[in-house]
C-alpha atoms as a PDB file:
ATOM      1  CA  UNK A   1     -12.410  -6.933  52.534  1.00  0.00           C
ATOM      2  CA  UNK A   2     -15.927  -6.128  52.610  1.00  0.00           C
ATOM      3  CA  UNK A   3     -14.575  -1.940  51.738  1.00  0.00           C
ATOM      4  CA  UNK A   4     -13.017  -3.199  49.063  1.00  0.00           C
ATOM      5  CA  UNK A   5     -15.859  -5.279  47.196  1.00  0.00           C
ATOM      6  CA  UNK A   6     -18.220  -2.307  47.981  1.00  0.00           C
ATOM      7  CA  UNK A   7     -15.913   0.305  46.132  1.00  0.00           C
ATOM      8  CA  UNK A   8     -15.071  -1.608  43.611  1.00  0.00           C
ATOM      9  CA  UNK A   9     -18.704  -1.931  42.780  1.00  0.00           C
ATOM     10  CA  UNK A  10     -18.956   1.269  43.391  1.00  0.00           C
ATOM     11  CA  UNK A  11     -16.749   2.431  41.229  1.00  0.00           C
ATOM     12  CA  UNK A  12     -17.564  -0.100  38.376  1.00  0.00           C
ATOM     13  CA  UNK A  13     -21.093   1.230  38.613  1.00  0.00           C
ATOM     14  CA  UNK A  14     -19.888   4.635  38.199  1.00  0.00           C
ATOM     15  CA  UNK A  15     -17.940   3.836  35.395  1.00  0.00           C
ATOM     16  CA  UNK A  16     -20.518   1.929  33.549  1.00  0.00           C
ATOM     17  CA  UNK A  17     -23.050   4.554  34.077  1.00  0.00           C
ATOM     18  CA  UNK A  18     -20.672   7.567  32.703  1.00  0.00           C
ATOM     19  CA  UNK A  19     -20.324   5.694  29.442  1.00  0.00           C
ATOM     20  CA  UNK A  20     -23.882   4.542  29.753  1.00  0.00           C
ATOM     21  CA  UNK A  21     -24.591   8.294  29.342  1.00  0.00           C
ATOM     22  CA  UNK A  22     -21.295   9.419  27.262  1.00  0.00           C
ATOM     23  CA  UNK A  23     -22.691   6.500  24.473  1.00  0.00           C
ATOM     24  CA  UNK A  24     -26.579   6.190  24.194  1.00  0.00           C
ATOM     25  CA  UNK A  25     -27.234   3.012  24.033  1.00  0.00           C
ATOM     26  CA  UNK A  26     -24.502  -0.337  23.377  1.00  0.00           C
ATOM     27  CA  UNK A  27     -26.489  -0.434  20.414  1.00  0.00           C
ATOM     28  CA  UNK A  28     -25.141   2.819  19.218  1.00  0.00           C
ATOM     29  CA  UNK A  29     -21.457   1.900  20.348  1.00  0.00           C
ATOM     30  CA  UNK A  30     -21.584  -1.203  18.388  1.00  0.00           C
ATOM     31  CA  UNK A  31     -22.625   0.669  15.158  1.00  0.00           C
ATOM     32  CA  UNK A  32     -20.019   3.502  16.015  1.00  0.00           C
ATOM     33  CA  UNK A  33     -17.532   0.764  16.377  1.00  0.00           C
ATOM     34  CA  UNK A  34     -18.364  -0.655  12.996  1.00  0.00           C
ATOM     35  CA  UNK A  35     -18.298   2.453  11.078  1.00  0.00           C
ATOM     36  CA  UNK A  36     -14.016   3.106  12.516  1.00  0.00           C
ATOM     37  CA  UNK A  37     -13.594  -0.672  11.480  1.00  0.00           C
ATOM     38  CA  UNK A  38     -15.274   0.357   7.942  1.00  0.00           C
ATOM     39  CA  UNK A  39     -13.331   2.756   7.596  1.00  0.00           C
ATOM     40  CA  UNK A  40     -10.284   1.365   8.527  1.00  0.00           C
ATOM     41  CA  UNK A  41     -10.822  -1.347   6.337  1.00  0.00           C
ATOM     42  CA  UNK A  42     -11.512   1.045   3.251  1.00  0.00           C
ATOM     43  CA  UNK A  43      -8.277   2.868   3.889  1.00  0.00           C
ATOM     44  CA  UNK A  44      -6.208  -0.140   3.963  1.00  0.00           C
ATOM     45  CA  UNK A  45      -7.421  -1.493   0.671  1.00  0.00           C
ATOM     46  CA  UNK A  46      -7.426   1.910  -0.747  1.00  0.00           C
ATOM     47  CA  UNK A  47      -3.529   2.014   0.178  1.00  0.00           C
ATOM     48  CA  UNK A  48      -3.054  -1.743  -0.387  1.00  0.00           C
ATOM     49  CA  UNK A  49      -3.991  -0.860  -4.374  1.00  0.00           C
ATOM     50  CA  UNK A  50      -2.191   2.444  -4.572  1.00  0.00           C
ATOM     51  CA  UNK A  51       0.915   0.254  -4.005  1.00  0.00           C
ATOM     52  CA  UNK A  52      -0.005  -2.243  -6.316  1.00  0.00           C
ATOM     53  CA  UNK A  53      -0.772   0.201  -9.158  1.00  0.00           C
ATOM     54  CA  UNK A  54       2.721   1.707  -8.249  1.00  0.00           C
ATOM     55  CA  UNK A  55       4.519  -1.757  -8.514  1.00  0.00           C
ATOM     56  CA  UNK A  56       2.642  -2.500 -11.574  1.00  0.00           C
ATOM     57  CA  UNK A  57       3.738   0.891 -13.181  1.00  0.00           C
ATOM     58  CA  UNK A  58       7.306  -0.099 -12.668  1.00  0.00           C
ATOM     59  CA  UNK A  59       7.214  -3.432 -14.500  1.00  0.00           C
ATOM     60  CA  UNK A  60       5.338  -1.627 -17.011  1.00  0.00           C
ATOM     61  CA  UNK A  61       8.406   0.971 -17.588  1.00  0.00           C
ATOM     62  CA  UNK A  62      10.880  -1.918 -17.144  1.00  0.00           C
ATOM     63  CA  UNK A  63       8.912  -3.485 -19.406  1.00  0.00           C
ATOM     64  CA  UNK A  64       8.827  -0.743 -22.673  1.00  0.00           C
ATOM     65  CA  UNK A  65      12.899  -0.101 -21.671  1.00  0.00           C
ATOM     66  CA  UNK A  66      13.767  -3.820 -22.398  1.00  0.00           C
ATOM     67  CA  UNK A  67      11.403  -3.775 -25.429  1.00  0.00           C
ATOM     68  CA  UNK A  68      13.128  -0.626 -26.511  1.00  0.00           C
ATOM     69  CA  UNK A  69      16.590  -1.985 -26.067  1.00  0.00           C
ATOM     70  CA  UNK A  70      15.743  -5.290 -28.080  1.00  0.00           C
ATOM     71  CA  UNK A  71      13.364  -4.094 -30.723  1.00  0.00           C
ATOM     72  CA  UNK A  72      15.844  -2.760 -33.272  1.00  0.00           C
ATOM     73  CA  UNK A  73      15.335   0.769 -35.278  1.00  0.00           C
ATOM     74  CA  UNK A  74      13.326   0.988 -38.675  1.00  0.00           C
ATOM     75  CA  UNK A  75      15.242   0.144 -41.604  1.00  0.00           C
ATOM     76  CA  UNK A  76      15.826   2.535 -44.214  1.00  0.00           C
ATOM     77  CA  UNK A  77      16.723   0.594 -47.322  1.00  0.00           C
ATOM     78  CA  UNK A  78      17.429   3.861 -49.414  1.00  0.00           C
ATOM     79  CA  UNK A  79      21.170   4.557 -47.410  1.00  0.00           C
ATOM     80  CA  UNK A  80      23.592   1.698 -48.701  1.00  0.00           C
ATOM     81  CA  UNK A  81      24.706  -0.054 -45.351  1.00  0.00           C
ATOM     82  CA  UNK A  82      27.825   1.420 -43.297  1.00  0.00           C
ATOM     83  CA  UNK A  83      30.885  -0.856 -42.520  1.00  0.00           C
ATOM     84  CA  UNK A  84      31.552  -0.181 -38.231  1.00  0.00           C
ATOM     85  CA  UNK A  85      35.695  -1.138 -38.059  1.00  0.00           C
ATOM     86  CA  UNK A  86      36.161  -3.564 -35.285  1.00  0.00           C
ATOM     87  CA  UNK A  87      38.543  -1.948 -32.880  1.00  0.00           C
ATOM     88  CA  UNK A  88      42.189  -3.765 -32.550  1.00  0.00           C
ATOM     89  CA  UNK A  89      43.116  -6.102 -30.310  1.00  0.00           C
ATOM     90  CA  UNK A  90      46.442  -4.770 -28.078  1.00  0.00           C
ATOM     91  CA  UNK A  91      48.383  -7.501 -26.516  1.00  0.00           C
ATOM     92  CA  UNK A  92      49.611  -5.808 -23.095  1.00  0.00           C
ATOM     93  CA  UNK A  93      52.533  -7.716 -22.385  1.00  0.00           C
END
């Protein structure tokens, strides 16, 4: 038992001293930490608001189709008006 507590020490110490030299300082692995999480944040939103803009665009062009479809054409008073014949009813018996 006493082996394995003195390896595992061993080892730990090892371990901590390679990134102990690998790093600088905790300091400086904090700060590097902080700058991915920045960034990651910044990316997200960025994409987070691409989408957004991307949704919004599509009401906006379902938006000018409906007006168009509702809104009816200018009215030329200068052509007399035109008579449309209904179509006929057939009675399929």
């Amino acid at each position: 038992m006493a082996l394995k507590t003195v390896g595992a020490f061993a080892s730990g110490f090892a371990a901590g001293w390679i990134a102990r030299s690998l790093v600088g300082s905790t300091r400086e692995a904090a700060i590097g930490a902080l700058v991915i999480v920045d960034r990651l944040r910044h990316e997200a939103t960025r994409l987070v608001a691409e989408q957004v803009e991307r949704i919004q665009d599509f009401f906006a062009e379902g938006r000018a189709y409906y007006e168009a479809e509702r809104t009816p054409g200018p009215v030329d008073d200068a052509s007399p008006p035109r008579v449309v014949p209904l179509r006929e009813r057939t009675n399929a018996a």
